[in-house]
N, C-alpha and C. Protein backbone atom coordinates (compact mmCIF):
# COMPACT_ATOMS: atom_id res chain seq x y z
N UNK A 1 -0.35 -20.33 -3.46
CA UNK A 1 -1.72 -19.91 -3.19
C UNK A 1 -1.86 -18.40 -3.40
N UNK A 2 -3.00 -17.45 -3.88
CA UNK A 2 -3.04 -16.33 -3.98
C UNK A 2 -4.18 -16.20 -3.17
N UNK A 3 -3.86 -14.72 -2.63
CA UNK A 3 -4.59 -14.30 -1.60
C UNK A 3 -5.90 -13.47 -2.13
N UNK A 4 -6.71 -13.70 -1.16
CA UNK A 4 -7.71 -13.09 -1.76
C UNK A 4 -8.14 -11.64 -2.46
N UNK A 5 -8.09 -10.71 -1.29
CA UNK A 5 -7.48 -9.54 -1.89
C UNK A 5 -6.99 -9.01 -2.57
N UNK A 6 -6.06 -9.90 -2.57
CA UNK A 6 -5.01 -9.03 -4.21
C UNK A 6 -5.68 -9.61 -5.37
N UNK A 7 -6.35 -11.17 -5.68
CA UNK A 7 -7.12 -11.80 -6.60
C UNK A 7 -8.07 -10.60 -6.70
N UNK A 8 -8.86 -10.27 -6.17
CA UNK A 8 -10.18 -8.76 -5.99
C UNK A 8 -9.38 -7.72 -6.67
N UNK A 9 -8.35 -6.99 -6.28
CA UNK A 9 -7.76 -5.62 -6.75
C UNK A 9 -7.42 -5.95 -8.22
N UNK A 10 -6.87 -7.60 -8.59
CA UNK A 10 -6.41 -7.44 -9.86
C UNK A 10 -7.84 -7.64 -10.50
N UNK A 11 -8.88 -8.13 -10.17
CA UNK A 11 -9.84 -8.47 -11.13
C UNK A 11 -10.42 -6.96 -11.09
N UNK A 12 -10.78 -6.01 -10.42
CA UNK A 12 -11.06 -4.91 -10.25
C UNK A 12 -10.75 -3.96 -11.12
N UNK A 13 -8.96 -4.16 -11.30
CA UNK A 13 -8.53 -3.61 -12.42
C UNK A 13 -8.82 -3.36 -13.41
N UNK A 14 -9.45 -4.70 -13.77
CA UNK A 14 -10.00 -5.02 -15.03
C UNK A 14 -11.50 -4.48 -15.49
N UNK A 15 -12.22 -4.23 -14.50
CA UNK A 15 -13.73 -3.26 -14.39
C UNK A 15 -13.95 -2.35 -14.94
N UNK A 16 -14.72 -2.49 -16.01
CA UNK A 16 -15.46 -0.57 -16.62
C UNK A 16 -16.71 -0.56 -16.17
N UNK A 17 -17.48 -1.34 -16.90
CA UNK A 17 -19.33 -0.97 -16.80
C UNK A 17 -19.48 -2.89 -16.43
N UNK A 18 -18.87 -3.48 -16.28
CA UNK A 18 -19.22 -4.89 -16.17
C UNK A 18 -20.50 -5.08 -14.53
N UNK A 19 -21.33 -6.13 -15.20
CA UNK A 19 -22.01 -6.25 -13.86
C UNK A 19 -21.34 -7.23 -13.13
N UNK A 20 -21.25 -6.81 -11.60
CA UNK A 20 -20.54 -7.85 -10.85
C UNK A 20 -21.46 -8.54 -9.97
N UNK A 21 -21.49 -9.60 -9.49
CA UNK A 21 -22.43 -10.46 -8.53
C UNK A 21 -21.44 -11.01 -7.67
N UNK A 22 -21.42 -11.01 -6.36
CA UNK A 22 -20.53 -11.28 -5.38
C UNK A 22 -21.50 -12.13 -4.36
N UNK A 23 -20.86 -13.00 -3.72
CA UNK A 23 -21.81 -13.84 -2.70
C UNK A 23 -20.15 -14.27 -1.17
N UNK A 24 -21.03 -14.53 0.02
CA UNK A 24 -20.44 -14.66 0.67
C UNK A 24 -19.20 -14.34 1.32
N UNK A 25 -18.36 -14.94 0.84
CA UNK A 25 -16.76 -14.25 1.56
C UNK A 25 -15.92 -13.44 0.77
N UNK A 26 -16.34 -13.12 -0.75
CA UNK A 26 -16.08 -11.89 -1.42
C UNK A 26 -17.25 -10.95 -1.37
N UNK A 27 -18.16 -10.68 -0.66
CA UNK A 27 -19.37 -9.75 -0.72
C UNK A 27 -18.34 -8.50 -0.57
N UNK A 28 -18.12 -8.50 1.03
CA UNK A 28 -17.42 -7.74 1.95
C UNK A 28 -16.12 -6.99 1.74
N UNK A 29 -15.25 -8.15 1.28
CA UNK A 29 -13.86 -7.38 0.59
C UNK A 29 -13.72 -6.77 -1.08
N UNK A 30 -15.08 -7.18 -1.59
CA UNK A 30 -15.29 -6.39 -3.04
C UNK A 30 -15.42 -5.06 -2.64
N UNK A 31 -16.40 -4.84 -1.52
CA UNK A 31 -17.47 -3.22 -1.11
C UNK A 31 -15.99 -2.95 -0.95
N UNK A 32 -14.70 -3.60 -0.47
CA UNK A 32 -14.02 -2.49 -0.02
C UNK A 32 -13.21 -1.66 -1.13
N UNK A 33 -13.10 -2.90 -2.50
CA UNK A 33 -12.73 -2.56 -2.94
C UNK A 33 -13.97 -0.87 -4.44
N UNK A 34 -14.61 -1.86 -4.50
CA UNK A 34 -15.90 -1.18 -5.38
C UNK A 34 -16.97 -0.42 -4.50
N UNK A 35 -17.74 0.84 -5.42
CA UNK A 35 -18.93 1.40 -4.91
C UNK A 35 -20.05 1.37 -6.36
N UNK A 36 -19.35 0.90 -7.52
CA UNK A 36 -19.96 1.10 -8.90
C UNK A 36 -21.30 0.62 -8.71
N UNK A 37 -22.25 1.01 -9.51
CA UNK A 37 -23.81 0.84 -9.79
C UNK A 37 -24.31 -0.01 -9.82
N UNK A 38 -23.11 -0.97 -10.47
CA UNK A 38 -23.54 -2.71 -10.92
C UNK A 38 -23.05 -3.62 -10.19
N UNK A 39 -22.50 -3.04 -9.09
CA UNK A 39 -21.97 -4.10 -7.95
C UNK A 39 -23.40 -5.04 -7.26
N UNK A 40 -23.75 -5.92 -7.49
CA UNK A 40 -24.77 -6.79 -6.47
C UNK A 40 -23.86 -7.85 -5.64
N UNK A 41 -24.49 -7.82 -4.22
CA UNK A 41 -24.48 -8.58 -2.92
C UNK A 41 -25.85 -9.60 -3.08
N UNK A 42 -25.19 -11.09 -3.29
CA UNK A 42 -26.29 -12.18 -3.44
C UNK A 42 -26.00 -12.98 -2.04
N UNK A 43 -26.05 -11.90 -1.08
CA UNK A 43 -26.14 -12.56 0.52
C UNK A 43 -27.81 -11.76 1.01
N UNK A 44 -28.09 -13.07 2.03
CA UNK A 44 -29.11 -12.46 2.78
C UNK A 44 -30.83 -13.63 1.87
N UNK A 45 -30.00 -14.48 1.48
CA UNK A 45 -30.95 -15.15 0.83
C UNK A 45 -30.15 -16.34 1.23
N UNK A 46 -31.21 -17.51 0.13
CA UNK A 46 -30.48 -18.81 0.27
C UNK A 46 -28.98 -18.58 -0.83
N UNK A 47 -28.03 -19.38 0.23
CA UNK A 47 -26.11 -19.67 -0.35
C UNK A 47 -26.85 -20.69 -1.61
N UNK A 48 -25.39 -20.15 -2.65
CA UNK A 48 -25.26 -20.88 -3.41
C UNK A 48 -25.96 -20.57 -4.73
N UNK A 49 -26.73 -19.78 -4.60
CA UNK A 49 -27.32 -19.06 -5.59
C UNK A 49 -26.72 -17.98 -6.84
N UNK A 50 -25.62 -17.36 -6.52
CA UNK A 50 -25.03 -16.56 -6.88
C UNK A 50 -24.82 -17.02 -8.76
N UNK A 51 -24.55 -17.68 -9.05
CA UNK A 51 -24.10 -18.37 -10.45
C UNK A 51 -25.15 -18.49 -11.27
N UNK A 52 -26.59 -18.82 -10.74
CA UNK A 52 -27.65 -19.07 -11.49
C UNK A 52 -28.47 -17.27 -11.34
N UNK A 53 -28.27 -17.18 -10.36
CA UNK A 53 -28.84 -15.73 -10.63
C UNK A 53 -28.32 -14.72 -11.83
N UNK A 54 -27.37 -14.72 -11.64
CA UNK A 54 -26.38 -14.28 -12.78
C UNK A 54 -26.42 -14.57 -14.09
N UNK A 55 -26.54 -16.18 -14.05
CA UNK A 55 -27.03 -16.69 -15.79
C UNK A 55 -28.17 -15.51 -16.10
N UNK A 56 -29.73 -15.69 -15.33
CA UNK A 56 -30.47 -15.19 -15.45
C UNK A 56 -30.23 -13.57 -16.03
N UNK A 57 -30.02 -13.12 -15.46
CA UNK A 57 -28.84 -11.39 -15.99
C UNK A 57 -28.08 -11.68 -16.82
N UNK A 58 -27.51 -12.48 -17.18
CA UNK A 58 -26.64 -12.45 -18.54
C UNK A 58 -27.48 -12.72 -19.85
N UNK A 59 -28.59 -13.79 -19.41
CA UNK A 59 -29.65 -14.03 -20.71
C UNK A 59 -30.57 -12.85 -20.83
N UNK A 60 -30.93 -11.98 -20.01
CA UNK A 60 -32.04 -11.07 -20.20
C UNK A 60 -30.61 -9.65 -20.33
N UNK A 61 -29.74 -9.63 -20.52
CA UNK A 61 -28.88 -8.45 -21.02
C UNK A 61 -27.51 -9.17 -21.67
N UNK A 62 -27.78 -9.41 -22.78
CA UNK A 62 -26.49 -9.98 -23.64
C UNK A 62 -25.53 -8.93 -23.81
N UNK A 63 -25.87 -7.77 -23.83
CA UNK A 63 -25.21 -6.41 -24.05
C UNK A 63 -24.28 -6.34 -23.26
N UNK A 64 -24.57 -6.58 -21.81
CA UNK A 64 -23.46 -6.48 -21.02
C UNK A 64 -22.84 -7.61 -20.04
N UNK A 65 -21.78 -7.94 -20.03
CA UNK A 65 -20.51 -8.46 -19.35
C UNK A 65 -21.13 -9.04 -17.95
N UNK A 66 -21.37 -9.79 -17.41
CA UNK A 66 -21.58 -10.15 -16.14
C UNK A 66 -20.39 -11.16 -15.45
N UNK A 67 -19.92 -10.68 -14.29
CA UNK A 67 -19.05 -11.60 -13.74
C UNK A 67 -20.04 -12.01 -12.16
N UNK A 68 -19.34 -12.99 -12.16
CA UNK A 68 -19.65 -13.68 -10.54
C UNK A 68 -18.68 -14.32 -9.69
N UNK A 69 -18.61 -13.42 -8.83
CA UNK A 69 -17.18 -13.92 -7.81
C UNK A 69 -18.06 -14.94 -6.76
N UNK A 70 -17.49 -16.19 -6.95
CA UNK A 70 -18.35 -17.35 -6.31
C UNK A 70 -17.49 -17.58 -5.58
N UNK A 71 -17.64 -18.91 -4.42
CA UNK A 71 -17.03 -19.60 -3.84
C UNK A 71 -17.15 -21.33 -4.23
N UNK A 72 -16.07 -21.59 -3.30
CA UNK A 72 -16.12 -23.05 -3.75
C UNK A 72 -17.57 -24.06 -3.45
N UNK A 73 -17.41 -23.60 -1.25
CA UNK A 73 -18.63 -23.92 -0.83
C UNK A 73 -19.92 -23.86 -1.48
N UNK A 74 -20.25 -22.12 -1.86
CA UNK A 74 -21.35 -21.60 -2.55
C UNK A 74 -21.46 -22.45 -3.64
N UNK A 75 -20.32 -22.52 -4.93
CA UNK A 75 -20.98 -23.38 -5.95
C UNK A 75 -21.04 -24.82 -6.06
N UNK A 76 -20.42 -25.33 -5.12
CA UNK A 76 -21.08 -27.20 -4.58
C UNK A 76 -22.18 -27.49 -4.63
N UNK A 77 -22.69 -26.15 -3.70
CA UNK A 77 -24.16 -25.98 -3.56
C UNK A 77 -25.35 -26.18 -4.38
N UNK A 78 -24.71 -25.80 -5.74
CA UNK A 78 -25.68 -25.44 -6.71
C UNK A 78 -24.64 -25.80 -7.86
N UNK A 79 -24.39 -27.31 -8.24
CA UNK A 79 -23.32 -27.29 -9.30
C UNK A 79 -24.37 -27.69 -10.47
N UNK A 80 -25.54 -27.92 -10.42
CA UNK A 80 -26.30 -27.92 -11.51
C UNK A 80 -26.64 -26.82 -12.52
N UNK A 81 -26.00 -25.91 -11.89
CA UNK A 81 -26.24 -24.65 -12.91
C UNK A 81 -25.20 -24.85 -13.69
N UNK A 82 -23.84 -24.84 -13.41
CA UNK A 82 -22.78 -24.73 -14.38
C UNK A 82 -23.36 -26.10 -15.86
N UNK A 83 -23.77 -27.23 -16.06
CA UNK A 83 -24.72 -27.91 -16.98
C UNK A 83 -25.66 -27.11 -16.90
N UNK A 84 -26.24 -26.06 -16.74
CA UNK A 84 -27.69 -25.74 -17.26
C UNK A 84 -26.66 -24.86 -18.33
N UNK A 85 -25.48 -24.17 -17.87
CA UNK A 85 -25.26 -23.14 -18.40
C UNK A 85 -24.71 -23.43 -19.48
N UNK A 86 -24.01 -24.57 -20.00
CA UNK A 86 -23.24 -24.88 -21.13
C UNK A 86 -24.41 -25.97 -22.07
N UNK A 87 -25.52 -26.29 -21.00
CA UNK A 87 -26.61 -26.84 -21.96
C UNK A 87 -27.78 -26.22 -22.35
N UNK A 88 -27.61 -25.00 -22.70
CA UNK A 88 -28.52 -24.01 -23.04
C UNK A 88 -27.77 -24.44 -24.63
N UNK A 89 -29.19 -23.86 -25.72
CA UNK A 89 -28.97 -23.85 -27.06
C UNK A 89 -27.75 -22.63 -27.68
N UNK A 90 -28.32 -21.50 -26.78
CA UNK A 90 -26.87 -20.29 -27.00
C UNK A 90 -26.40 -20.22 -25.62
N UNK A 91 -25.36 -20.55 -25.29
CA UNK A 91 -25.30 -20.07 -23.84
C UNK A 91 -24.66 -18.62 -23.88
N UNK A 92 -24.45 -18.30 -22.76
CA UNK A 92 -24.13 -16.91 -22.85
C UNK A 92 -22.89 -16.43 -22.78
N UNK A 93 -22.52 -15.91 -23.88
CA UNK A 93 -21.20 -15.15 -24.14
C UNK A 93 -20.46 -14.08 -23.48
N UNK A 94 -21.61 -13.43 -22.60
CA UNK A 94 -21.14 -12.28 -21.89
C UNK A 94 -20.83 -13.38 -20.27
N UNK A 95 -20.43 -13.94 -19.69
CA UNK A 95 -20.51 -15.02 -18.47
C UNK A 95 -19.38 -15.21 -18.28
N UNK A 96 -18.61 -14.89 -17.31
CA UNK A 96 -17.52 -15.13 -16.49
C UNK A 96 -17.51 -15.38 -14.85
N UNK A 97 -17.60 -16.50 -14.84
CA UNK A 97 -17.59 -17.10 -13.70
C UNK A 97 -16.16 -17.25 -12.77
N UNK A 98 -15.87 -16.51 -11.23
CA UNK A 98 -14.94 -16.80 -10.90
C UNK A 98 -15.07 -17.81 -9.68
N UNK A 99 -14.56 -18.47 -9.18
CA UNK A 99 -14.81 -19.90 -8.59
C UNK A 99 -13.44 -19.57 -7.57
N UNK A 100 -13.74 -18.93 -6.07
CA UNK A 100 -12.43 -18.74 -5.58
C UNK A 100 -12.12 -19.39 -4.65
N UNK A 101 -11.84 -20.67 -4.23
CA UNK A 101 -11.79 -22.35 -3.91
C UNK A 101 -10.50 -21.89 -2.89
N UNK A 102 -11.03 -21.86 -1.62
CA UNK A 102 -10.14 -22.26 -0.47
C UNK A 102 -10.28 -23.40 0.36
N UNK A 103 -11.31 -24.21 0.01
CA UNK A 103 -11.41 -25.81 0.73
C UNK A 103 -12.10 -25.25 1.76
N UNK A 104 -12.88 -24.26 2.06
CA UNK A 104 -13.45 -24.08 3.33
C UNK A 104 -15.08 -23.41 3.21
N UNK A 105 -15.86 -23.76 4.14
CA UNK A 105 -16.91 -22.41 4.12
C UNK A 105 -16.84 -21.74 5.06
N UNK A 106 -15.56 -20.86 4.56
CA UNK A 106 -15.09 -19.40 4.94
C UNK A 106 -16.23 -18.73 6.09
N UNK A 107 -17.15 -17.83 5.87
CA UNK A 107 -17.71 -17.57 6.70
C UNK A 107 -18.40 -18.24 7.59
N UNK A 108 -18.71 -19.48 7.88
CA UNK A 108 -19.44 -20.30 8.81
C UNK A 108 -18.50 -20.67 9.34
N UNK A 109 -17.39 -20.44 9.42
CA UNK A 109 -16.14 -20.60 10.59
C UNK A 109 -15.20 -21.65 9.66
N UNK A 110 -14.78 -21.78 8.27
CA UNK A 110 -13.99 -22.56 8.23
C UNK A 110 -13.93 -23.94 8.03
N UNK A 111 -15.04 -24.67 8.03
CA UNK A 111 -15.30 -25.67 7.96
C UNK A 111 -14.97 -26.33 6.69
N UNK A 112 -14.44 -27.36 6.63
CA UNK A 112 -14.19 -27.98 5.22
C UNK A 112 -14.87 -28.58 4.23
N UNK A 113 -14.99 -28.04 3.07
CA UNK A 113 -15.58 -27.93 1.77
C UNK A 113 -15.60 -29.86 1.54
N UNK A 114 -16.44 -30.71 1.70
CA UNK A 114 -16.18 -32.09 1.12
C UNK A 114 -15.69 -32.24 -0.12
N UNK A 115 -14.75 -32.98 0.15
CA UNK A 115 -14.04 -33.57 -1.17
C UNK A 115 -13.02 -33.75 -0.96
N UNK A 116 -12.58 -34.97 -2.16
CA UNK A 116 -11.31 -36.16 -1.98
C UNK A 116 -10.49 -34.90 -2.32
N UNK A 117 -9.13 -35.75 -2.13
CA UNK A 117 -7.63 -35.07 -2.64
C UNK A 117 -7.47 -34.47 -4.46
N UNK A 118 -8.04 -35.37 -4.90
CA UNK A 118 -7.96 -35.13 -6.30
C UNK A 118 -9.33 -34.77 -6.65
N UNK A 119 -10.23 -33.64 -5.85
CA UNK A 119 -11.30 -32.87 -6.49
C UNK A 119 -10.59 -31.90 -7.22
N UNK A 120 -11.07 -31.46 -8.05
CA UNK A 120 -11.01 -30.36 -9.46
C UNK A 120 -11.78 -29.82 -10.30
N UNK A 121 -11.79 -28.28 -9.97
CA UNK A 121 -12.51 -27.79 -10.69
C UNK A 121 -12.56 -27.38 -12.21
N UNK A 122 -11.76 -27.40 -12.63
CA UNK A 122 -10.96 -27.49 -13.73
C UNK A 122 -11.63 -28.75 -14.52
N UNK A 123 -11.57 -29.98 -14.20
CA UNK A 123 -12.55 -31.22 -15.03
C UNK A 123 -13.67 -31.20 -14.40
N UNK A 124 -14.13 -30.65 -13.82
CA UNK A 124 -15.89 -30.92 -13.36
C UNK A 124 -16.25 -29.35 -14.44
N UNK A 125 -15.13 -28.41 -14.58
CA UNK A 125 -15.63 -27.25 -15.59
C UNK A 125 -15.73 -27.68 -17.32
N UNK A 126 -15.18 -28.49 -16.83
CA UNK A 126 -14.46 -29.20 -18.46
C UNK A 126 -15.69 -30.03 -19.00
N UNK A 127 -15.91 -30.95 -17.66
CA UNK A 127 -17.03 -32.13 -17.75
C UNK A 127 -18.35 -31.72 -18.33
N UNK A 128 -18.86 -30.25 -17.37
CA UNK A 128 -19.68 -30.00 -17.80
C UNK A 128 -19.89 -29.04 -19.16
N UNK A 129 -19.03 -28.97 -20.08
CA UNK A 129 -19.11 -28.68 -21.24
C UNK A 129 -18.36 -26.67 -21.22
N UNK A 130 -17.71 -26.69 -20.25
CA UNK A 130 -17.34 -24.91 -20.51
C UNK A 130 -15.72 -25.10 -21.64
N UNK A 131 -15.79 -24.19 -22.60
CA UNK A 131 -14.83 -24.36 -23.19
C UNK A 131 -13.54 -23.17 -23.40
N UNK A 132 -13.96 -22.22 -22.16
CA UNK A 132 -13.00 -21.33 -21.54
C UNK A 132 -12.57 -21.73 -20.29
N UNK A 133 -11.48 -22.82 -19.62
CA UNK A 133 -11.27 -22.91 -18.32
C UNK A 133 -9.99 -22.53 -18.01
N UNK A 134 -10.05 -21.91 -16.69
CA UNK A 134 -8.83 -21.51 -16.18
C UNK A 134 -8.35 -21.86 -14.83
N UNK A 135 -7.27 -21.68 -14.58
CA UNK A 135 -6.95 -22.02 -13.38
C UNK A 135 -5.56 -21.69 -12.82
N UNK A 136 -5.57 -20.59 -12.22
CA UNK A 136 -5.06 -19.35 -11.36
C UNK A 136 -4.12 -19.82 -10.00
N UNK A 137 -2.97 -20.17 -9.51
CA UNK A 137 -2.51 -20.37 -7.68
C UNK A 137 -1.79 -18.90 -7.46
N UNK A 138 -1.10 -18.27 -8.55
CA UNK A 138 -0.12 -17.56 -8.72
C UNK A 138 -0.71 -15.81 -9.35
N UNK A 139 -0.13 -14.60 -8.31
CA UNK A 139 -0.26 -13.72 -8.40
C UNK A 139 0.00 -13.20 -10.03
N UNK A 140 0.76 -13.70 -10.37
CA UNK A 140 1.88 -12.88 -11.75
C UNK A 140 0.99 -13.31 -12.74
N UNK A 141 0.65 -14.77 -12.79
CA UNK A 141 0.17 -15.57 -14.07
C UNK A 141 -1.54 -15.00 -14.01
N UNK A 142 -1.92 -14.68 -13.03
CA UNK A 142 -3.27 -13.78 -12.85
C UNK A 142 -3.43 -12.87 -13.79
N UNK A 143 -2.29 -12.12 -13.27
CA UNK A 143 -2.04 -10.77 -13.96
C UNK A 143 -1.96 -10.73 -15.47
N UNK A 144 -1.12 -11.85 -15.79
CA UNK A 144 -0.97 -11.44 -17.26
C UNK A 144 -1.95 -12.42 -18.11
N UNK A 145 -2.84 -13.20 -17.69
CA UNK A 145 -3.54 -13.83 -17.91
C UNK A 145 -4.93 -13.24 -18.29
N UNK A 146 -5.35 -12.56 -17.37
CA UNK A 146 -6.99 -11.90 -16.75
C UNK A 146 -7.36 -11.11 -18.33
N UNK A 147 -6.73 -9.99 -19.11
CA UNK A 147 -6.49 -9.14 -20.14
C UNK A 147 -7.66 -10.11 -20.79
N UNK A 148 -6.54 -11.17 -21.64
CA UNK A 148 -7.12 -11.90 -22.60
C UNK A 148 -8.55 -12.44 -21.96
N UNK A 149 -8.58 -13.22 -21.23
CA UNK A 149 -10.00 -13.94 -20.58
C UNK A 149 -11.10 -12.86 -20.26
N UNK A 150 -10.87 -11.79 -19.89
CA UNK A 150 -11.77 -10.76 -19.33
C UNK A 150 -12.60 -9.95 -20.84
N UNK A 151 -11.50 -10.12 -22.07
CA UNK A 151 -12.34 -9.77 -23.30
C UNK A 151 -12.75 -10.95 -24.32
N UNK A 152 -12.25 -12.63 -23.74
CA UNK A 152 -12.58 -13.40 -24.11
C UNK A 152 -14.18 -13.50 -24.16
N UNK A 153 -15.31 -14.16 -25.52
CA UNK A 153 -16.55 -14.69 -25.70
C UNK A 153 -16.88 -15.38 -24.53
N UNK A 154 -17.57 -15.79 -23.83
CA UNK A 154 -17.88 -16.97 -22.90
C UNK A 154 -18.63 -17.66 -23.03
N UNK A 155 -19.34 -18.64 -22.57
CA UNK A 155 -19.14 -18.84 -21.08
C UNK A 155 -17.63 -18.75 -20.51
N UNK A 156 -17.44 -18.27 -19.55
CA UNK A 156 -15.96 -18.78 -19.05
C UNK A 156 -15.79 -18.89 -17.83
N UNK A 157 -15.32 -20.03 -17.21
CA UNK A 157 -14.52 -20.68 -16.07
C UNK A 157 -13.33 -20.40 -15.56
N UNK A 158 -13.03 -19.67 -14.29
CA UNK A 158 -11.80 -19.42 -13.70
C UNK A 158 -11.72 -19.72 -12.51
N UNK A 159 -11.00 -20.78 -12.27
CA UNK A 159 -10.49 -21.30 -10.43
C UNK A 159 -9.65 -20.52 -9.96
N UNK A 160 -9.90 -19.81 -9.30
CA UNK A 160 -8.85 -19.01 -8.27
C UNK A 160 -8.37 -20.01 -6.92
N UNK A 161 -7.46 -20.29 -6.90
CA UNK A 161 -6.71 -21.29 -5.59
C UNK A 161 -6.48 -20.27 -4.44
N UNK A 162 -7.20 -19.95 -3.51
CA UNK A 162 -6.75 -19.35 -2.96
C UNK A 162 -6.77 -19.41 -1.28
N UNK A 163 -6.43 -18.40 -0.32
CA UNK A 163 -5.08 -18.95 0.49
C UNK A 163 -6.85 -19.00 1.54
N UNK A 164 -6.31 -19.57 2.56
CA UNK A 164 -7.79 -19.90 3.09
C UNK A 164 -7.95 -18.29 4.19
N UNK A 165 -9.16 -18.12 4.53
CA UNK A 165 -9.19 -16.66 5.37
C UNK A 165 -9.94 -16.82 6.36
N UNK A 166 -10.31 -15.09 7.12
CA UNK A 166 -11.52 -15.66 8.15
C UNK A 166 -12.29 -14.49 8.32
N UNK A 167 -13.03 -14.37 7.02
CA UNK A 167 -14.13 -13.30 6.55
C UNK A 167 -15.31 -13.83 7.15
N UNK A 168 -15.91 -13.07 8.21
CA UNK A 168 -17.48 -12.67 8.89
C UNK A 168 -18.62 -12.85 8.03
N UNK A 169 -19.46 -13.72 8.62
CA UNK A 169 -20.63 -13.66 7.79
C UNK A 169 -21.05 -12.39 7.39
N UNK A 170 -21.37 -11.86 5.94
CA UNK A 170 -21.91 -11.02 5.44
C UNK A 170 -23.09 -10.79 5.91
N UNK A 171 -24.25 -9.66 6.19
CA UNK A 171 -25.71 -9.64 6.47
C UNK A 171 -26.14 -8.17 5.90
N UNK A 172 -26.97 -7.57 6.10
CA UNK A 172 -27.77 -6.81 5.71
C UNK A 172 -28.30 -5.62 6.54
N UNK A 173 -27.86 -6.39 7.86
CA UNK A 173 -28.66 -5.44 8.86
C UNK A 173 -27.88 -4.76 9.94
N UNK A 174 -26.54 -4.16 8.87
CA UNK A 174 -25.95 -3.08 9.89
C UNK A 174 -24.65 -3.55 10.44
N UNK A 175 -24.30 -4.31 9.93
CA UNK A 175 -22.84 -5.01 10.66
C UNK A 175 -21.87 -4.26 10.12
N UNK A 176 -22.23 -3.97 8.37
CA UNK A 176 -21.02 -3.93 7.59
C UNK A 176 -21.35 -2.13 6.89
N UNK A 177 -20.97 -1.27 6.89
CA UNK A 177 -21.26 0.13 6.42
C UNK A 177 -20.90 0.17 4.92
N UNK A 178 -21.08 -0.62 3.69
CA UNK A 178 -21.33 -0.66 2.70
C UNK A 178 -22.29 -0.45 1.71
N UNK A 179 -22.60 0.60 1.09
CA UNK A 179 -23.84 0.48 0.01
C UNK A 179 -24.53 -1.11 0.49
N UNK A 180 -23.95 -1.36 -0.90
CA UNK A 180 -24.62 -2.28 -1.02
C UNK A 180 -24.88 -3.56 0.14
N UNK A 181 -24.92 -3.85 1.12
CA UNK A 181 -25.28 -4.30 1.78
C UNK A 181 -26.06 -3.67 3.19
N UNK A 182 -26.63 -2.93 2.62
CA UNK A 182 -27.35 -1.44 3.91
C UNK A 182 -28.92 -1.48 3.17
N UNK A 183 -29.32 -2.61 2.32
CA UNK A 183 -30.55 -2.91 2.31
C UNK A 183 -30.97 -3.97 1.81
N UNK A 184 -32.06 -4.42 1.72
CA UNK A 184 -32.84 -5.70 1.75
C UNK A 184 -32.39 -5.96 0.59
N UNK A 185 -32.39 -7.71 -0.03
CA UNK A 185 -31.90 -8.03 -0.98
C UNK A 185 -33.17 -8.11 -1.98
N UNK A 186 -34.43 -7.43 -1.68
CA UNK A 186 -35.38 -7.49 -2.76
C UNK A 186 -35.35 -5.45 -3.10
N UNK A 187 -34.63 -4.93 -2.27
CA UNK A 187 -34.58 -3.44 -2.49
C UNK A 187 -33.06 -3.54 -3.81
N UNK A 188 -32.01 -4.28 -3.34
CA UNK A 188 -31.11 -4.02 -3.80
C UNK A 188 -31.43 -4.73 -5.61
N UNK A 189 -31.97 -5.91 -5.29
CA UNK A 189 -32.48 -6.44 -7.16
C UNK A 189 -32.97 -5.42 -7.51
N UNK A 190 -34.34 -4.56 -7.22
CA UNK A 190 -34.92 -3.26 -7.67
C UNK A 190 -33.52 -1.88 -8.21
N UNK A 191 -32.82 -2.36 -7.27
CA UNK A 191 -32.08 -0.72 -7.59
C UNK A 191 -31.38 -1.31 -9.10
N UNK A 192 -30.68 -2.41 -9.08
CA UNK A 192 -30.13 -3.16 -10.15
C UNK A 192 -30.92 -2.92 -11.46
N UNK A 193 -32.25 -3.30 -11.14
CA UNK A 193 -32.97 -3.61 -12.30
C UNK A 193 -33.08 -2.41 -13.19
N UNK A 194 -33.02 -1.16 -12.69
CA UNK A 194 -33.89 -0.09 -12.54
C UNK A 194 -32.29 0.46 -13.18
N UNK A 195 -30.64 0.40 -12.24
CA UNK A 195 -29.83 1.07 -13.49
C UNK A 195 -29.66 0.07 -14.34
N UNK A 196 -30.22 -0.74 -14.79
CA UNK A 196 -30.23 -1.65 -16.01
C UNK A 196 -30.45 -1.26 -16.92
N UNK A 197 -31.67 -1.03 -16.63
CA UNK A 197 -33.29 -0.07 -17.54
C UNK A 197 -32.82 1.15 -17.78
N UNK A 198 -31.61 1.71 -16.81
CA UNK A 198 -31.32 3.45 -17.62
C UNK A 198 -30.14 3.32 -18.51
N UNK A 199 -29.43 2.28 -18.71
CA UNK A 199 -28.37 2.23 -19.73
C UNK A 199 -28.60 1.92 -21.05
C-alpha cells in the first residue's frame, strides 16, 4: 500500500504550471504540500464533483495540463463522468485523473466505500473507454513510472492503492489556515478564472 503523502510529494514533484483540482481527503495534505496559483479546493460544495469540474477546465483550456486528485468515495459518486469523458468526439488530452482508493470515505469517519472483493478500478477505467490506465500500490514503481504518464497525451487514468488514513473534513470557514481554503468556493473559481485569463 502507498501512503498518502508520499503519493502527494512524488506527484508534486512532477508540477510546473499544471492546474491541480483536489477534493476531500487530499484538499488538506496538498495545501501542505503546494501554495501555486492553480491549486483549486473542490470542497465546500456537493462531493464528488471534482472530475467533471475539471473536464470542464480541460475543454475550455486545452493549453494547459489539468490534474485531479480524486478519491475513491468522491468518484463512485459521480462515475458517469469518466464515460462522458472518453465519449466526447475529442476528449481531452491535457486530463489526468488520479483516483486515490483507500476503501473508505476518509473524512466522514472511515466508513466503507461499497463494493465486492473483486471491485477495480483499472476495468471500470478500461470499460469505460480510457486508454491510458494505471495502477500504482508501490512507492518505487510510482516513482519511476509518473515521468512518462505525467508527459503522456490523455485522457489518463491512475489508481493510487493507498494505505487507509484519518484526514478531517475539509471546510472553508477557518478550521484549516491554507490559501486556498480561507474562502468561499464561488470566490476561489473567480480567483482561478481570472489567473487563467492572465496566462
Amino acid at each position: 500500500m502507498l501512503n498518502k503523502e508520499e503519493c502527494l510529494q512524488i506527484i508534486a514533484s512532477q508540477r510546473t504550471d499544471e492546474i491541480v483540482i483536489t477534493t476531500m481527503g487530499m484538499a488538506v495534505p496538498w495545501a501542505r504540500i503546494s501554495t501555486h496559483p492553480l491549486d483549486y479546493a473542490s470542497v465546500g460544495s456537493a462531493m464528488g464533483h471534482a472530475a467533471d469540474l475539471a473536464l470542464g477546465i480541460a475543454l475550455a483550456r486545452p493549453d494547459k495540463k489539468v490534474v485531479i486528485l480524486n478519491g475513491d468515495g468522491s468518484m463512485l459518486m459521480c462515475l458517469g463522468t469518466l464515460a462522458t469523458i472518453t465519449g466526447l468526439d475529442k476528449p481531452p488530452n491535457n486530463y489526468l485523473l488520479f483516483v486515490c482508493d483507500n476503501g473508505t470515505y476518509e473524512v466522514t469517519g472511515n466508513q466503507p466505500v461499497p463494493r465486492n472483493p473483486n471491485f477495480s478500478w483499472k476495468m471500470i477505467a478500461e470499460g469505460t473507454g480510457f486508454q491510458n490506465v494505471y495502477e500504482y500500490d508501490n512507492t518505487e514503481t510510482l516513482k519511476a513510472g509518473l515521468p512518462k504518464i505525467w508527459d503522456q497525451e490523455g485522457p489518463s487514468f491512475v489508481n493510487l492503492k493507498i494505505a487507509q488514513a484519518h484526514e478531517p473534513p475539509p471546510d472553508r470557514w477557518g478550521s484549516f489556515q491554507y490559501p486556498y481554503l480561507q474562502e468561499s468556493i464561488a470566490t476561489s473559481t473567480h480567483k482561478l478564472r481570472k489567473t487563467l485569463s492572465e496566462l
